[in-house]
C-alpha atoms as a PDB file:
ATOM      1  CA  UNK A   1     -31.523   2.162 -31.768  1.00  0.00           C
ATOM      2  CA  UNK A   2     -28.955   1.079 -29.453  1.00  0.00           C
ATOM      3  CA  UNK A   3     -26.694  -2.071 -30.546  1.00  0.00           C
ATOM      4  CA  UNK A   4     -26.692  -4.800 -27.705  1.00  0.00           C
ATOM      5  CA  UNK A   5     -25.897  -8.718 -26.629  1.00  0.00           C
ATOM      6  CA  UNK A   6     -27.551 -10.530 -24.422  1.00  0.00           C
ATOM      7  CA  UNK A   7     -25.120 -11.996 -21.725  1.00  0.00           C
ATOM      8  CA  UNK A   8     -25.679 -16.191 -20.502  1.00  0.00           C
ATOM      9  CA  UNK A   9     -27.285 -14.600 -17.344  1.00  0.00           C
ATOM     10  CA  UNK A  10     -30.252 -12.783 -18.424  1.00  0.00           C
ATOM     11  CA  UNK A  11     -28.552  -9.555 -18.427  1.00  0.00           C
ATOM     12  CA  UNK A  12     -28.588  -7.098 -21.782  1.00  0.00           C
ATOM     13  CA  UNK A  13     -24.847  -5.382 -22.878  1.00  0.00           C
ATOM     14  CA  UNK A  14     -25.254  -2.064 -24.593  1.00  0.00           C
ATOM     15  CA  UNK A  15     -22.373  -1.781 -26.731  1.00  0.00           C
ATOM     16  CA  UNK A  16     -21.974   2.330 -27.725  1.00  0.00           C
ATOM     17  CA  UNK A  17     -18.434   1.784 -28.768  1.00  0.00           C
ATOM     18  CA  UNK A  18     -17.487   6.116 -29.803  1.00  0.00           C
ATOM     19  CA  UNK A  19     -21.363   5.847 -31.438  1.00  0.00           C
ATOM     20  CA  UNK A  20     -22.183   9.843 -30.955  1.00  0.00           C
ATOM     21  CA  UNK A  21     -25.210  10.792 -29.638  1.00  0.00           C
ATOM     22  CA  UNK A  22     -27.362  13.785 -28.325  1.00  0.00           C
ATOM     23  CA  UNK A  23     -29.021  13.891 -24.981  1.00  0.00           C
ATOM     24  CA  UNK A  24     -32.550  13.461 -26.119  1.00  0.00           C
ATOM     25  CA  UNK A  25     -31.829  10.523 -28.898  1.00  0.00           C
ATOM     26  CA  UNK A  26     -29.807   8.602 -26.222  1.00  0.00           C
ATOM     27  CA  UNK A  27     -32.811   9.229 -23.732  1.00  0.00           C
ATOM     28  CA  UNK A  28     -35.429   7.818 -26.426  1.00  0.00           C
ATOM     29  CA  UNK A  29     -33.105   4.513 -27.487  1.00  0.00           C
ATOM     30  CA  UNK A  30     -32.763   3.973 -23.825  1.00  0.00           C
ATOM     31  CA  UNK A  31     -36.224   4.006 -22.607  1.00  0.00           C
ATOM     32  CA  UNK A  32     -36.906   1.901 -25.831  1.00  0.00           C
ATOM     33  CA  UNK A  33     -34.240  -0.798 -24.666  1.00  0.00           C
ATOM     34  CA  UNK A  34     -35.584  -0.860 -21.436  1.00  0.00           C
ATOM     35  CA  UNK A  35     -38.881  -1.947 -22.545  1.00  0.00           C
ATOM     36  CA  UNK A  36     -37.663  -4.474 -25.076  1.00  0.00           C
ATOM     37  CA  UNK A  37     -35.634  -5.933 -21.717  1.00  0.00           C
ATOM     38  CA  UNK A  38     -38.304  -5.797 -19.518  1.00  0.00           C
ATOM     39  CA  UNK A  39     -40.493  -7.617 -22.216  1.00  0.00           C
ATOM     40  CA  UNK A  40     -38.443 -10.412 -22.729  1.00  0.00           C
ATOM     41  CA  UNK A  41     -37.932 -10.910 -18.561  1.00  0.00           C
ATOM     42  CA  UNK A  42     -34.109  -9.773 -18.097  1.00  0.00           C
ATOM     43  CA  UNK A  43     -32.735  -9.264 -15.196  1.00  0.00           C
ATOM     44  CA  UNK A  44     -30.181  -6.620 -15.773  1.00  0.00           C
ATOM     45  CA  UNK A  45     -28.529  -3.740 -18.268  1.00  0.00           C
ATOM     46  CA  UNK A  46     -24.974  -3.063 -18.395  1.00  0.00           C
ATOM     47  CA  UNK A  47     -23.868   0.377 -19.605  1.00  0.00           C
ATOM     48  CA  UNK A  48     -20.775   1.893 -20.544  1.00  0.00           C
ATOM     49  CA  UNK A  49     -19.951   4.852 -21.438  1.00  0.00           C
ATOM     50  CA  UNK A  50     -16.501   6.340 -22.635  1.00  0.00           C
ATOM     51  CA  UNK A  51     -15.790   9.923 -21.341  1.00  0.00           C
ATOM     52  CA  UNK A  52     -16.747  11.509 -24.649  1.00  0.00           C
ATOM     53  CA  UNK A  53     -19.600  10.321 -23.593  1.00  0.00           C
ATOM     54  CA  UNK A  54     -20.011  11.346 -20.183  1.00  0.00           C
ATOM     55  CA  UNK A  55     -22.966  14.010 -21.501  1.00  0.00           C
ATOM     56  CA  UNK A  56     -25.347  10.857 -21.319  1.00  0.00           C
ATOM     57  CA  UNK A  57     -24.575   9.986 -17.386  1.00  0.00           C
ATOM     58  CA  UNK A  58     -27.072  12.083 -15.944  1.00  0.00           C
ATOM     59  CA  UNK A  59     -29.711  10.801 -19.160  1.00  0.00           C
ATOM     60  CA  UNK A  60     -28.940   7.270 -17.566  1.00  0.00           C
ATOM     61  CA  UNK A  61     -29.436   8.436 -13.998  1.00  0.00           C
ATOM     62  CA  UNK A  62     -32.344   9.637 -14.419  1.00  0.00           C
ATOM     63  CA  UNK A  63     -34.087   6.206 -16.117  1.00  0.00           C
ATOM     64  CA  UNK A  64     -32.526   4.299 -13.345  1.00  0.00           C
ATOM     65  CA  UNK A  65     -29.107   3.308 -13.535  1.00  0.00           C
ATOM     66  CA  UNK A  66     -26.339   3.442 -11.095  1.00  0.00           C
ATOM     67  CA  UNK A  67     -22.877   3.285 -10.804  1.00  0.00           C
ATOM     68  CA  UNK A  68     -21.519  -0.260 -10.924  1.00  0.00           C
ATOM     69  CA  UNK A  69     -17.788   0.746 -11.525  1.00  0.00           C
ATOM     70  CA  UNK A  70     -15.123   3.280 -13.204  1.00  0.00           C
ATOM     71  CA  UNK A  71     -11.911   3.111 -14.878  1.00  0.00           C
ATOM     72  CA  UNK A  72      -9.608   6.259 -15.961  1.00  0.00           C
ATOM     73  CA  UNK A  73     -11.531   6.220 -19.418  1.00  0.00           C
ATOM     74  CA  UNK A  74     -14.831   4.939 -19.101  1.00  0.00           C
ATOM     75  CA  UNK A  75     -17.281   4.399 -16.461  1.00  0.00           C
ATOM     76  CA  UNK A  76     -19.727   1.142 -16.375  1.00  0.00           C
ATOM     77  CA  UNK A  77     -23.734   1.995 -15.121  1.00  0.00           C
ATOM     78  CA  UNK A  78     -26.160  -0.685 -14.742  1.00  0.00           C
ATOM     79  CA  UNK A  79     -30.293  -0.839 -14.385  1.00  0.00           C
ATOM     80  CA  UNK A  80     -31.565  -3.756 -12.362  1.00  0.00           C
ATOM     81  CA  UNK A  81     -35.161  -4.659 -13.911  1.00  0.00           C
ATOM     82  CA  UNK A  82     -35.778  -7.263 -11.908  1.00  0.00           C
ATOM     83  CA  UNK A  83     -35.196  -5.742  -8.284  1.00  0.00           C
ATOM     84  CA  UNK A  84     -31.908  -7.603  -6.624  1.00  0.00           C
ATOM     85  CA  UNK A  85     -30.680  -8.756  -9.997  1.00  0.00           C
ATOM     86  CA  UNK A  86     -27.299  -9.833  -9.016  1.00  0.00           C
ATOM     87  CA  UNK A  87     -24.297  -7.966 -10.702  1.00  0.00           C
ATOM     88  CA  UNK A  88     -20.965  -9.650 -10.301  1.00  0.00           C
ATOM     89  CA  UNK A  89     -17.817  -8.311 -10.794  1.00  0.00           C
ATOM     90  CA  UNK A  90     -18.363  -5.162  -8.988  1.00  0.00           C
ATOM     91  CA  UNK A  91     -13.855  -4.014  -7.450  1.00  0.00           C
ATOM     92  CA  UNK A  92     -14.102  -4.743  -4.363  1.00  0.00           C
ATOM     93  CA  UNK A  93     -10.361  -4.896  -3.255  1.00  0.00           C
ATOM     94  CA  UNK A  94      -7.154  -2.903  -4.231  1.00  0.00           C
ATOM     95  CA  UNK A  95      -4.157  -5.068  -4.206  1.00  0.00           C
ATOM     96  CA  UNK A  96      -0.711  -4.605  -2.733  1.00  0.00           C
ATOM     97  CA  UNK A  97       2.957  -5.980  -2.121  1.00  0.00           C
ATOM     98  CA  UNK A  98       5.588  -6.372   0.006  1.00  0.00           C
ATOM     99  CA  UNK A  99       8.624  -7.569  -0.480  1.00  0.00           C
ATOM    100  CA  UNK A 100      11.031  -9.597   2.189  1.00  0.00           C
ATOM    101  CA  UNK A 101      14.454  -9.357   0.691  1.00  0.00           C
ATOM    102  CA  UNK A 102      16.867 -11.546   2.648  1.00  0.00           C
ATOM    103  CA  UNK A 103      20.771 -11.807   1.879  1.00  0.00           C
ATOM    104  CA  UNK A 104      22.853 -14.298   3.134  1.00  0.00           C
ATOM    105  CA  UNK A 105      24.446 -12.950   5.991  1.00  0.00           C
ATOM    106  CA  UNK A 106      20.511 -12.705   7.429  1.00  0.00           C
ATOM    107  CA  UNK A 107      19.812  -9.404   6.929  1.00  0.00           C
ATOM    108  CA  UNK A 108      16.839  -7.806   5.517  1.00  0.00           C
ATOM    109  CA  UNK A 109      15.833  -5.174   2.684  1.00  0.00           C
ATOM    110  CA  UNK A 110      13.666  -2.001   4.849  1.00  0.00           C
ATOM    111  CA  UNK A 111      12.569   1.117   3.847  1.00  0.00           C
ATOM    112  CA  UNK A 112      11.623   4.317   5.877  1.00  0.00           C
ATOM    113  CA  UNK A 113       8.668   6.837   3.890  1.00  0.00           C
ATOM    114  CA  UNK A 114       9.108  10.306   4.073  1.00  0.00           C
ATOM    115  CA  UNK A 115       5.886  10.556   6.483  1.00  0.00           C
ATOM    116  CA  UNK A 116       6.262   7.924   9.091  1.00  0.00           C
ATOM    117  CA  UNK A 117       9.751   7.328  10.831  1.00  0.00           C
ATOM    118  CA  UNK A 118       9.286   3.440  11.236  1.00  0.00           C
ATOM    119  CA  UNK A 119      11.419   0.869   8.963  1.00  0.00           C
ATOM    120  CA  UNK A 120       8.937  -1.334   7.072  1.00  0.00           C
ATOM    121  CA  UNK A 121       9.332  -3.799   3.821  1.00  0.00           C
ATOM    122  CA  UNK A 122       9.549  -2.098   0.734  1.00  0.00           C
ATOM    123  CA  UNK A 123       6.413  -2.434  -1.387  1.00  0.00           C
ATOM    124  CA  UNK A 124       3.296  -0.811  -3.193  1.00  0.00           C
ATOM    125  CA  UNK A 125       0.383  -1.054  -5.052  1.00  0.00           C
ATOM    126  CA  UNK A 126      -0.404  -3.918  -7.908  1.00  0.00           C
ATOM    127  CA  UNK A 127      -1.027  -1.819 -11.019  1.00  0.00           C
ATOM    128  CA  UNK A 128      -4.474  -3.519 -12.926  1.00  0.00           C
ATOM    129  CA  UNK A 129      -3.431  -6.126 -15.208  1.00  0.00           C
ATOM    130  CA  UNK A 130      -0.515  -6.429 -13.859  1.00  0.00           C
ATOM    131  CA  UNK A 131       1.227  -9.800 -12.070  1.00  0.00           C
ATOM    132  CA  UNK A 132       2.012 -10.145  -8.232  1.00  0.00           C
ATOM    133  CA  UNK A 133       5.525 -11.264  -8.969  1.00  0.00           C
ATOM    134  CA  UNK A 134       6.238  -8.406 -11.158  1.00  0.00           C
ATOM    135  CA  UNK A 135       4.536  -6.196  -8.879  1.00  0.00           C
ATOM    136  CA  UNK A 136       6.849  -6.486  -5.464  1.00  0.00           C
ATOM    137  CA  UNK A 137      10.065  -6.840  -7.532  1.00  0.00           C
ATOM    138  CA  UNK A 138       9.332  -3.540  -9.633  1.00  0.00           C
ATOM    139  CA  UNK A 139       8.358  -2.065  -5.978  1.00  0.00           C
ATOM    140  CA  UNK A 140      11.258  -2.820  -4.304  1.00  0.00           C
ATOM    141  CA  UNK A 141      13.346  -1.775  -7.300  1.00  0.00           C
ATOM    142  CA  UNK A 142      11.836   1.730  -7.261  1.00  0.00           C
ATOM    143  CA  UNK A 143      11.534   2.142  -3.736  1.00  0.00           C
ATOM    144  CA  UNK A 144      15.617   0.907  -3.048  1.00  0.00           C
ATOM    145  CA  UNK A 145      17.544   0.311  -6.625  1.00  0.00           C
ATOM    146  CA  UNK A 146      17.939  -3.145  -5.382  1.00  0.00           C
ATOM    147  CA  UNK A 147      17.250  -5.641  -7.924  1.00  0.00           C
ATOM    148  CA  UNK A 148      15.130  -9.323  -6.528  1.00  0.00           C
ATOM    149  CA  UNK A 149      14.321 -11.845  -7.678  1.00  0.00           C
ATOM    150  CA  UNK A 150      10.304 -13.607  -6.459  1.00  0.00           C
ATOM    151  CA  UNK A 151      10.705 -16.612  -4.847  1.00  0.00           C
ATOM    152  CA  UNK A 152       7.227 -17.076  -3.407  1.00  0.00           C
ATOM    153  CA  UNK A 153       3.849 -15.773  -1.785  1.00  0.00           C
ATOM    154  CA  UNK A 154       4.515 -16.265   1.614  1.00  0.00           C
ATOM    155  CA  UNK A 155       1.241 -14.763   3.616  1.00  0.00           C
ATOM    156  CA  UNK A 156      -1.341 -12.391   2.839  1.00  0.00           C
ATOM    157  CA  UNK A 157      -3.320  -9.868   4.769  1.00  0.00           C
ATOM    158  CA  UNK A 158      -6.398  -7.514   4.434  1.00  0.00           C
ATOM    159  CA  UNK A 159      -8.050  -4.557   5.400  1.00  0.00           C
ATOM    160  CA  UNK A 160     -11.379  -2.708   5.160  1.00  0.00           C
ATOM    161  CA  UNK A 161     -11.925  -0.286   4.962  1.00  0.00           C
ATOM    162  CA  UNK A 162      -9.125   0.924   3.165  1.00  0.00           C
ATOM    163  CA  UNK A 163      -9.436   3.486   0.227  1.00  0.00           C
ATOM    164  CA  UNK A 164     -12.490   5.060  -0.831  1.00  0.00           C
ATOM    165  CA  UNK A 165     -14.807   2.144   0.747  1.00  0.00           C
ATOM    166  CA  UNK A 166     -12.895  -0.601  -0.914  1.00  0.00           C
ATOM    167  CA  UNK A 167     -11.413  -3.244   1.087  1.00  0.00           C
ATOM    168  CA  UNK A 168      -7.712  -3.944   0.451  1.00  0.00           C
ATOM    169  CA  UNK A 169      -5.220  -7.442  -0.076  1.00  0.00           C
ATOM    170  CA  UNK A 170      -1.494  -7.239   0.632  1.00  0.00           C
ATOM    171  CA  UNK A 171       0.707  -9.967  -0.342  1.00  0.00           C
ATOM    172  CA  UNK A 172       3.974 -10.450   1.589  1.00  0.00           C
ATOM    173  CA  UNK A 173       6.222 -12.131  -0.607  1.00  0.00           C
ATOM    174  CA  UNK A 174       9.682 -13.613  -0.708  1.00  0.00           C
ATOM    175  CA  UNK A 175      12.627 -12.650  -2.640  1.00  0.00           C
ATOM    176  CA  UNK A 176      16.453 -12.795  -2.996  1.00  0.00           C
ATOM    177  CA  UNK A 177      18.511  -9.755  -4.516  1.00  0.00           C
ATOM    178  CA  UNK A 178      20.511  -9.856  -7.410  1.00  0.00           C
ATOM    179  CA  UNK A 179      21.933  -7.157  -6.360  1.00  0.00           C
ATOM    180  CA  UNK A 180      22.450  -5.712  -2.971  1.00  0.00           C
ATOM    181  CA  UNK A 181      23.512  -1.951  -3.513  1.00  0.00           C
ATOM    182  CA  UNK A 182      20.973   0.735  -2.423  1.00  0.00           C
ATOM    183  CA  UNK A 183      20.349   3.496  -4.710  1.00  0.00           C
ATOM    184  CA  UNK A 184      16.364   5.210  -4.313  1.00  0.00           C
ATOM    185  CA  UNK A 185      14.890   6.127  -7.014  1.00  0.00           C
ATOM    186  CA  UNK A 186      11.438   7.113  -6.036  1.00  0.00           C
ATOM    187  CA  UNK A 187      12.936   9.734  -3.913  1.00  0.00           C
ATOM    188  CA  UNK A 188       9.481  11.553  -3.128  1.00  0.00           C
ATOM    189  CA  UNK A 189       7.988   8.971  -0.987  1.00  0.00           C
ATOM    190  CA  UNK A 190      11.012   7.387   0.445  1.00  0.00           C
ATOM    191  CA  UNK A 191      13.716   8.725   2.817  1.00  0.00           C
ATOM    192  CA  UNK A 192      15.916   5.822   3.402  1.00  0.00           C
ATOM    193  CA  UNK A 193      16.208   2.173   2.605  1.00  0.00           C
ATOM    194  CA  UNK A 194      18.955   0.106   4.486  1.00  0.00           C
ATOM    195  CA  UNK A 195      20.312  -3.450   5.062  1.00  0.00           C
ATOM    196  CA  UNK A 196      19.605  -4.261   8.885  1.00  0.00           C
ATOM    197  CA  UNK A 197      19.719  -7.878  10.488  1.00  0.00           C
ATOM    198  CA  UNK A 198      16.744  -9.966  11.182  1.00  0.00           C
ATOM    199  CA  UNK A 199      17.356 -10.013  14.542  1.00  0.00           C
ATOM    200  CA  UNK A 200      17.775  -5.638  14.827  1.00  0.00           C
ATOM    201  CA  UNK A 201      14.832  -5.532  13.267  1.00  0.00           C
ATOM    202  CA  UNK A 202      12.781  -7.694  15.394  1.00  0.00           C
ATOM    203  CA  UNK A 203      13.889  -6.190  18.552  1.00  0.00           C
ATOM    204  CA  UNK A 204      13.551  -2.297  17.839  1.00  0.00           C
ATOM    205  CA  UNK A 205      10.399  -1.909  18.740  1.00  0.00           C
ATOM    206  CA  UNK A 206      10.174   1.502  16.570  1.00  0.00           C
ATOM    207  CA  UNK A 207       9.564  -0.874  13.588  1.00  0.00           C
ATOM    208  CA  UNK A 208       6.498  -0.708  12.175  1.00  0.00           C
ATOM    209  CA  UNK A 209       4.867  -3.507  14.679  1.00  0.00           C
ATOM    210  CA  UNK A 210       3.021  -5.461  11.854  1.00  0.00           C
ATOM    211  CA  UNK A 211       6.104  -5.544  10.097  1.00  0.00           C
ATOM    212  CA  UNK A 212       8.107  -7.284  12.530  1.00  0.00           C
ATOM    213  CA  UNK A 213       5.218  -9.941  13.085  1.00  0.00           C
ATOM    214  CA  UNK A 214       5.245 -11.082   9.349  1.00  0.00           C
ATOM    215  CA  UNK A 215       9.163 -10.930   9.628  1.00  0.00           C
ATOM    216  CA  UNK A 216       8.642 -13.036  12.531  1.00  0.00           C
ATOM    217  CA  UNK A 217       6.293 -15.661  10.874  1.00  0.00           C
ATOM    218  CA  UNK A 218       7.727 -15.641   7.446  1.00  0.00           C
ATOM    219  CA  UNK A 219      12.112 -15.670   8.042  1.00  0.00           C
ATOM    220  CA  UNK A 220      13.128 -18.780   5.977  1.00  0.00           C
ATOM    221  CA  UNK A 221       9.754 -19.970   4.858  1.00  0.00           C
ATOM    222  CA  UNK A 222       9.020 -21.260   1.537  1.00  0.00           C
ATOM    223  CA  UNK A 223       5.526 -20.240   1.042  1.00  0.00           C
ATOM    224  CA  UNK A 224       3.528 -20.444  -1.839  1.00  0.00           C
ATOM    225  CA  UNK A 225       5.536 -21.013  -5.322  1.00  0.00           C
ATOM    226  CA  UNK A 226       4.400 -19.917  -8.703  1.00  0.00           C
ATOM    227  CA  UNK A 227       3.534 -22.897 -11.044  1.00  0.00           C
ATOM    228  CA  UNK A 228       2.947 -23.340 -14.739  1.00  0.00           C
ATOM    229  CA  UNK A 229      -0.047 -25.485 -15.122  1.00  0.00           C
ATOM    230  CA  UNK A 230      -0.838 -28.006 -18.295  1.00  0.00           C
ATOM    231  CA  UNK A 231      -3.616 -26.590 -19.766  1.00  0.00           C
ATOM    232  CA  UNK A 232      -3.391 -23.211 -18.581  1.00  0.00           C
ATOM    233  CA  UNK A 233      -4.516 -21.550 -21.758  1.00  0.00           C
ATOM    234  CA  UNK A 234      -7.350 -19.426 -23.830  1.00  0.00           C
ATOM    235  CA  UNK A 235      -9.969 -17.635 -22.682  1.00  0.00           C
ATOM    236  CA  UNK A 236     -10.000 -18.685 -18.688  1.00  0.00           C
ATOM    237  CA  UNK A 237      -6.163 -18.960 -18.327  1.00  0.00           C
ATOM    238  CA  UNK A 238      -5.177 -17.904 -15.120  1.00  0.00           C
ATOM    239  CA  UNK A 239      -2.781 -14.916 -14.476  1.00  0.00           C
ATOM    240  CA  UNK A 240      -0.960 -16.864 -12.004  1.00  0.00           C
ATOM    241  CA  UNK A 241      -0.926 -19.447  -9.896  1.00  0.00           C
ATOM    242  CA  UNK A 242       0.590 -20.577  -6.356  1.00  0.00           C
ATOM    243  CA  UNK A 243       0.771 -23.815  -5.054  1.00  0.00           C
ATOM    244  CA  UNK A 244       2.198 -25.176  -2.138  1.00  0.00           C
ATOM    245  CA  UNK A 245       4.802 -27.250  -3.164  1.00  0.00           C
END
């Protein structure tokens, strides 16, 4: 038998935990769960399955599941019994940051890759789990030694499609260095980072042009500021949160 919760939505959770099993057991627990669901009028089975376990994907496959999502570790299948059962939560977006570094003497904080010559913010992926703010100042640490400090959001684009059909979010933020002396350390994908004025960097039109639009739109904004709100807590406490002040 396969141990399982039923979900508020009509949906069925198979919990395996590291339970070992063969091919053929897992194939007869399976077909017996998806009778007792089908029975009792759910919608939906959720599935996942460590990769100790990935023997079982193809038993799975074959009684009608499909891929719903996949970390490192584990991947997550799921069986619609009642046909266009909705399942939420499917990744649709990768997340990303920039980072506009001013100094007083209005200049700006750019960074040219190894594989394209133009002079963009410095900036990278959001790693899962982790927060935006943290995000653009670790990126711009790594990608020019500078150290910043987040002041606020101040716009956000998107793309699709972007990486392997998933539609991506880039967050162009604002921040102020603590320190303002250059030192790369993620010396495989960059090839220089430099101090250049606003007004330099506007004009040469070599810049990457999407870069000098934002710089454009968002010199000396405020933006969106983090806030700590009352209440904020437990099980649907919010990562973070921006408000226009």
């Amino acid at each position: 038998m396969l141990n399982f919760e039923n979900d508020p939505f009509d949906g069925v959770i198979v919990s395996l935990h590291q339970a070992t099993f063969t091919a053929d057991v897992f194939k007869d627990a399976l077909q017996t769960l998806l009778g007792t669901a089908s029975a009792g009028n759910k919608k939906l089975i959720w599935l996942t399955l460590a990769i100790e376990q990935s023997h079982l994907i193809d038993v799975a496959i074959k009684l009608g599941f499909v891929f719903h999502n996949c970390l490192e570790t584990e991947i997550t299948l799921i069986h619609r019994i009642q046909q266009g059962a909705y399942a939420p939560f499917k990744p649709t977006h990768s997340l990303g940051a920039g980072g506009l570094v001013t100094r007083g003497n209005n200049e700006i904080l750019v960074v040219r890759e190894k594989t394209n010559p133009r002079f963009k913010l410095p900036g990278g992926h959001i790693e899962l789990g982790e927060k935006i703010a943290e995000a653009v100042v670790r990126e711009v640490l790594e990608e020019t030694g500078v150290t910043a400090q987040f002041q606020s959001i101040l716009g956000i684009a998107t793309r699709h499609p972007y990486e392997f059909g998933k539609s991506n979010m880039y967050f162009v933020c604002g921040l102020i260095p603590v320190s303002d002396e250059i030192n790369i350390q993620d010396t495989d994908e960059i090839e220089e980072a430099r101090w250049i004025a606003v007004s330099d960097y506007l004009e040469d039109e070599n810049n990457s042009l999407f870069n000098r639009q934002i710089v454009n739109a968002a010199w000396n904004r405020r933006g969106l500021l983090g806030v700590e709100l009352e209440g904020n807590e437990g099980k649907f406490k919010k990562h973070e949160v921006f408000l226009v002040e």
